[in-house]
N, C-alpha and C. Protein backbone atom coordinates (compact mmCIF):
# COMPACT_ATOMS: atom_id res chain seq x y z
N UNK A 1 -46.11 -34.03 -327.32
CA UNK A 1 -44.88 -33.31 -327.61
C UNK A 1 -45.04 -32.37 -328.79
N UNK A 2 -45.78 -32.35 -329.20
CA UNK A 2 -46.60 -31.15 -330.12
C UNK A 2 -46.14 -29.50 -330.29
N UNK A 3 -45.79 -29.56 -329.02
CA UNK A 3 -45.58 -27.79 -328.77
C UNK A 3 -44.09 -27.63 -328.48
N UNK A 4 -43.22 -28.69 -328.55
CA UNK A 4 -41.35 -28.77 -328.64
C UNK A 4 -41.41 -28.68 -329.77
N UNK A 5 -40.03 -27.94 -330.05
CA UNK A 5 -39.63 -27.99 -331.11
C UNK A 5 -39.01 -28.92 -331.87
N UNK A 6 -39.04 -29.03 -333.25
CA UNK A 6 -38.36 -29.90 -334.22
C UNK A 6 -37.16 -30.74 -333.59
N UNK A 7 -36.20 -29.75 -333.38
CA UNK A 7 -35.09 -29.66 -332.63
C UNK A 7 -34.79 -30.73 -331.54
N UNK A 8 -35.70 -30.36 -330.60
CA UNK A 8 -35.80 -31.02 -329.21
C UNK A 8 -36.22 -32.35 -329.56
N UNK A 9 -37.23 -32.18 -330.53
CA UNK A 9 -37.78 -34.13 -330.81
C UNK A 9 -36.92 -34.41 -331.41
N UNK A 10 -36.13 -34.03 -331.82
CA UNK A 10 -34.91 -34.85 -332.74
C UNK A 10 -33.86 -34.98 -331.71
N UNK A 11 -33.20 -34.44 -330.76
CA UNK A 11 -32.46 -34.93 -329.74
C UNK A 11 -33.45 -36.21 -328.62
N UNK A 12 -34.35 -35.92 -328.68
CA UNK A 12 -35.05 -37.04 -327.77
C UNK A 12 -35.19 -37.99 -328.22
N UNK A 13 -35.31 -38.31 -329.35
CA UNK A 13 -35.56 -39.19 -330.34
C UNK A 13 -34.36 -39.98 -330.97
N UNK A 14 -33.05 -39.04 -330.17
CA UNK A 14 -31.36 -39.93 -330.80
C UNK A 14 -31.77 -41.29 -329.66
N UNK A 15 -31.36 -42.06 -330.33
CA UNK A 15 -31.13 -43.49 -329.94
C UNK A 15 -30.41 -43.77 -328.53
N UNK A 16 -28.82 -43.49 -328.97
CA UNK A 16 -27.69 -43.72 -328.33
C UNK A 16 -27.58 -42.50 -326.85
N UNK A 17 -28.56 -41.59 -326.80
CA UNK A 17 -29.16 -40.66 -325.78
C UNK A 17 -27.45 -39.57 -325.17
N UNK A 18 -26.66 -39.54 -325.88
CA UNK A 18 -25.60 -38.75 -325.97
C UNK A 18 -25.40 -37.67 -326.26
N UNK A 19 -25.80 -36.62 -325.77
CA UNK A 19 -25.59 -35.05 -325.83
C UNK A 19 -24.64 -34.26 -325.33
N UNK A 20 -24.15 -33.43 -325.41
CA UNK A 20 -23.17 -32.58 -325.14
C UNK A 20 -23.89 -31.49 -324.26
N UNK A 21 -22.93 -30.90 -323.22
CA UNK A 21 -23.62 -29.69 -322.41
C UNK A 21 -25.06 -28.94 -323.35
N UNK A 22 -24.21 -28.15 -324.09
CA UNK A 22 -25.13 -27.12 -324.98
C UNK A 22 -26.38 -28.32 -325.11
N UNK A 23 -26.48 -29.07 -325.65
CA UNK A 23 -27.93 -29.92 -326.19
C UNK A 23 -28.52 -30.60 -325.00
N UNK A 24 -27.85 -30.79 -324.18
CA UNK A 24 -28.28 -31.21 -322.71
C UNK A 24 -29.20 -29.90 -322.44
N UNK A 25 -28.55 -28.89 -322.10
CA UNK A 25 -29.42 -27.17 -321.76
C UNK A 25 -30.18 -26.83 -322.66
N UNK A 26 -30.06 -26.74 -323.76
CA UNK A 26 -31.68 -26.61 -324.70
C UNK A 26 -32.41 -27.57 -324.46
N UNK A 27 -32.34 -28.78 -324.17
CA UNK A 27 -33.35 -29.66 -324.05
C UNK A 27 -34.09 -29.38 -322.70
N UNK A 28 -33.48 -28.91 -322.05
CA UNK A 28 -34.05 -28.52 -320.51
C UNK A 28 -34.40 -27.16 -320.47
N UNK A 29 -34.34 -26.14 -320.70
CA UNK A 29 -34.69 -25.32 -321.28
C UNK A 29 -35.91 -25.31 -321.68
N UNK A 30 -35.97 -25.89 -322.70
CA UNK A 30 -37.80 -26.43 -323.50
C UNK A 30 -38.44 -26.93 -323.04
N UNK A 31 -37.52 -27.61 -322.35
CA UNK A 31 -38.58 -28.55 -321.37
C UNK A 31 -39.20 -27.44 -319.85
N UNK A 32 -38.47 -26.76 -319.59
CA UNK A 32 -39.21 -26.52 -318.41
C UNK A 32 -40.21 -25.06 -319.14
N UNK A 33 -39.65 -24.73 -320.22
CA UNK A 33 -40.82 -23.71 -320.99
C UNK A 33 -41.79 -24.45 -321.01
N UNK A 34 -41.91 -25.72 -321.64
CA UNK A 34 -43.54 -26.09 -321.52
C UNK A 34 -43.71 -26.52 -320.63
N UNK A 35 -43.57 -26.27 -319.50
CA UNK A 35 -44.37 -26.64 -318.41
C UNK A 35 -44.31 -25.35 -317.59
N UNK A 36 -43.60 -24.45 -318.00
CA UNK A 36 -43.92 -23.14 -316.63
C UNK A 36 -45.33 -22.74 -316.66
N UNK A 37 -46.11 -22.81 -318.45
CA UNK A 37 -47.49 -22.39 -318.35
C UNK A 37 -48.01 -23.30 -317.34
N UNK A 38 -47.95 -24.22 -317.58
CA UNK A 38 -49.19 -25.25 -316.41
C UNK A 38 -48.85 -25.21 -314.69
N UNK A 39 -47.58 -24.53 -314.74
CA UNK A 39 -47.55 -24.65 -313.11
C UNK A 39 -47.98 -23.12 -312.47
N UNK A 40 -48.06 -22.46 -313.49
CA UNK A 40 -48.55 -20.89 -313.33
C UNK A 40 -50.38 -21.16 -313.14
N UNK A 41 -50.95 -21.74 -314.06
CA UNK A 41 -51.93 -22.17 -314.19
C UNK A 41 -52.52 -22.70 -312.64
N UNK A 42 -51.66 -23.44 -312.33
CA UNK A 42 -52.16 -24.87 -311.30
C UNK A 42 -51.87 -23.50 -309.75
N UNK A 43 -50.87 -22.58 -309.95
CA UNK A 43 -50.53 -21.87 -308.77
C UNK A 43 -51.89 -20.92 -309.11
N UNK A 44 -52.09 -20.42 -310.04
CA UNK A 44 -53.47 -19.21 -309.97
C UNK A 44 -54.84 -19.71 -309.44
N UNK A 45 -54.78 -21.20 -309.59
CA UNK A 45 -55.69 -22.00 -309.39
C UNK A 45 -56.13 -22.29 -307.79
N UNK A 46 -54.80 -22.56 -307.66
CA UNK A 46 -54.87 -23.19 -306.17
C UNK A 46 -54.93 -21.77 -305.14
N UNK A 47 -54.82 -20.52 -305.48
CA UNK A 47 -54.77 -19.20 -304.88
C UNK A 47 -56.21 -18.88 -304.87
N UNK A 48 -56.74 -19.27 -305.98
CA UNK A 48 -58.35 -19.02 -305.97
C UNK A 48 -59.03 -19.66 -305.31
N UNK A 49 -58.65 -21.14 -305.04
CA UNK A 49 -59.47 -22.05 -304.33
C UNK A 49 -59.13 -21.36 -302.90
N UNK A 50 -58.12 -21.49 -302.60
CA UNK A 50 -57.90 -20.13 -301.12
C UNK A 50 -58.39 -19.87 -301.02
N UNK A 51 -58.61 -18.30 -301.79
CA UNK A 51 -59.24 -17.15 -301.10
C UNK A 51 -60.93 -17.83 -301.35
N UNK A 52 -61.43 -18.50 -302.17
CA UNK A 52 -62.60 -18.90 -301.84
C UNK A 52 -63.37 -19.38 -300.68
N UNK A 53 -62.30 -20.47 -300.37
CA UNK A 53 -62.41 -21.08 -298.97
C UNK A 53 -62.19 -20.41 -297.75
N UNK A 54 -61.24 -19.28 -297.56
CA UNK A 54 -61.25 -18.08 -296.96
C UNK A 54 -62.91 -17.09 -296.60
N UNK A 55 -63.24 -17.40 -298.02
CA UNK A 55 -64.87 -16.09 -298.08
C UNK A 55 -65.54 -17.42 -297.52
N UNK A 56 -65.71 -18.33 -298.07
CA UNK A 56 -66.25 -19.36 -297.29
C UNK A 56 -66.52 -19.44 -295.89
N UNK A 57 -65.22 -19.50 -295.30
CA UNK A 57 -65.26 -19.57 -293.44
C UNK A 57 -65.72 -18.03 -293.28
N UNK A 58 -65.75 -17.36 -293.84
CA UNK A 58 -66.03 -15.83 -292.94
C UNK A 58 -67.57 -15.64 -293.52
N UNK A 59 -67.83 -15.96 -294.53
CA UNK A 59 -69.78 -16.21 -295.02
C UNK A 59 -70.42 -17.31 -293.10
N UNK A 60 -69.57 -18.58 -293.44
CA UNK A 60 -69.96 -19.32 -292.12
C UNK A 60 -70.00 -18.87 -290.93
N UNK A 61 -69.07 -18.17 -290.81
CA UNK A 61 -68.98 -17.50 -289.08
C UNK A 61 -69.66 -16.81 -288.85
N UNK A 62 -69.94 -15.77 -289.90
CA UNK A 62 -71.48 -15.06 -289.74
C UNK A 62 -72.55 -15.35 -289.53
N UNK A 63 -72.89 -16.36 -290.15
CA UNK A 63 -74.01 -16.94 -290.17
C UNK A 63 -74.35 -17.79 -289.17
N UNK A 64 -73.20 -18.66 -288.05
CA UNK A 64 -73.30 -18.72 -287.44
C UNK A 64 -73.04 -18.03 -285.66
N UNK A 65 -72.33 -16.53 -285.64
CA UNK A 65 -73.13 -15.45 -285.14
C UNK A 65 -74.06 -15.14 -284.83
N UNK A 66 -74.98 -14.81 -286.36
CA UNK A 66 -76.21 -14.47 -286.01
C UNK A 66 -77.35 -15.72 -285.88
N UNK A 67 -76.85 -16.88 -286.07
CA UNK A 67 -77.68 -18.12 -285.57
C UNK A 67 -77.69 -18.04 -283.57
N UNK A 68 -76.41 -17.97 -283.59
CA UNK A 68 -76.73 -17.89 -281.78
C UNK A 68 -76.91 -17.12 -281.48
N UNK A 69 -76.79 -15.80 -282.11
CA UNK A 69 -77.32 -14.31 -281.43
C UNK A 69 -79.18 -14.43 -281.10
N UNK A 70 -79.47 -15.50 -282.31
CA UNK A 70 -80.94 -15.66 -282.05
C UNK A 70 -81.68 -16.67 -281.38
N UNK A 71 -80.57 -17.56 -280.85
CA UNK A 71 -81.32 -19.13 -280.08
C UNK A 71 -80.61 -18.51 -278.75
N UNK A 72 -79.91 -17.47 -278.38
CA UNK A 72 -79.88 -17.43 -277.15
C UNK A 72 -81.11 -16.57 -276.18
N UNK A 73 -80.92 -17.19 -274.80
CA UNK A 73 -82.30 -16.80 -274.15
C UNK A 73 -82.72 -15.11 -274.11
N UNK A 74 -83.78 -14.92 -274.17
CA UNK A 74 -83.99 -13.33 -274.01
C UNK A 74 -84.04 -13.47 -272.61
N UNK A 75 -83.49 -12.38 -272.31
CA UNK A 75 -83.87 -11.36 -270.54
C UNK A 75 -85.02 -10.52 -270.55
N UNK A 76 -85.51 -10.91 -269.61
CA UNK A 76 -86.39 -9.27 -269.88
C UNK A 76 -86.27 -8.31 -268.78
C-alpha cells in the first residue's frame, strides 16, 4: 500500500469501517488508480503474446508448405 495515499491509509485503517459517500469515492477512486497501471500492463502484454502467436502459425504454415511442396511425388 505504498503508492496510496496518506489519506486513503488512514480511512482503511478506521476501525469502525464507516465512511460517508465522498470518502467511500476517494477511496475507490485510488483504488482503481493503482491498479489501472497493471491492467494496462497485463492488456499490452497479452496483445503481444497474440500477435506473436499469430507470426508463429503463419512462420509454421510456411514451413509446412514448403515441407510438402518437397515430399510430394515428382512427375516427369
Amino acid at each position: 500500500m505504498s503508492k496510496l495515499s496518506p489519506r486513503f491509509q488512514e480511512l482503511w485503517s478506521n476501525e469502525n469501517r464507516s465512511l460517508d459517500i465522498s470518502e467511500y469515492e476517494q477511496c475507490l477512486n485510488e483504488w482503481q488508480n493503482a491498479h489501472d497501471k497493471k491492467m494496462m500492463t497485463k492488456y499490452v502484454i497479452t496483445i503481444l503474446f497474440f500477435c506473436a502467436g499469430l507470426w508463429a502459425l503463419y512462420e509454421n504454415a510456411i514451413f509446412m508448405a514448403v515441407i510438402l511442396l518437397l515430399l510430394r511425388p515428382i512427375s516427369i
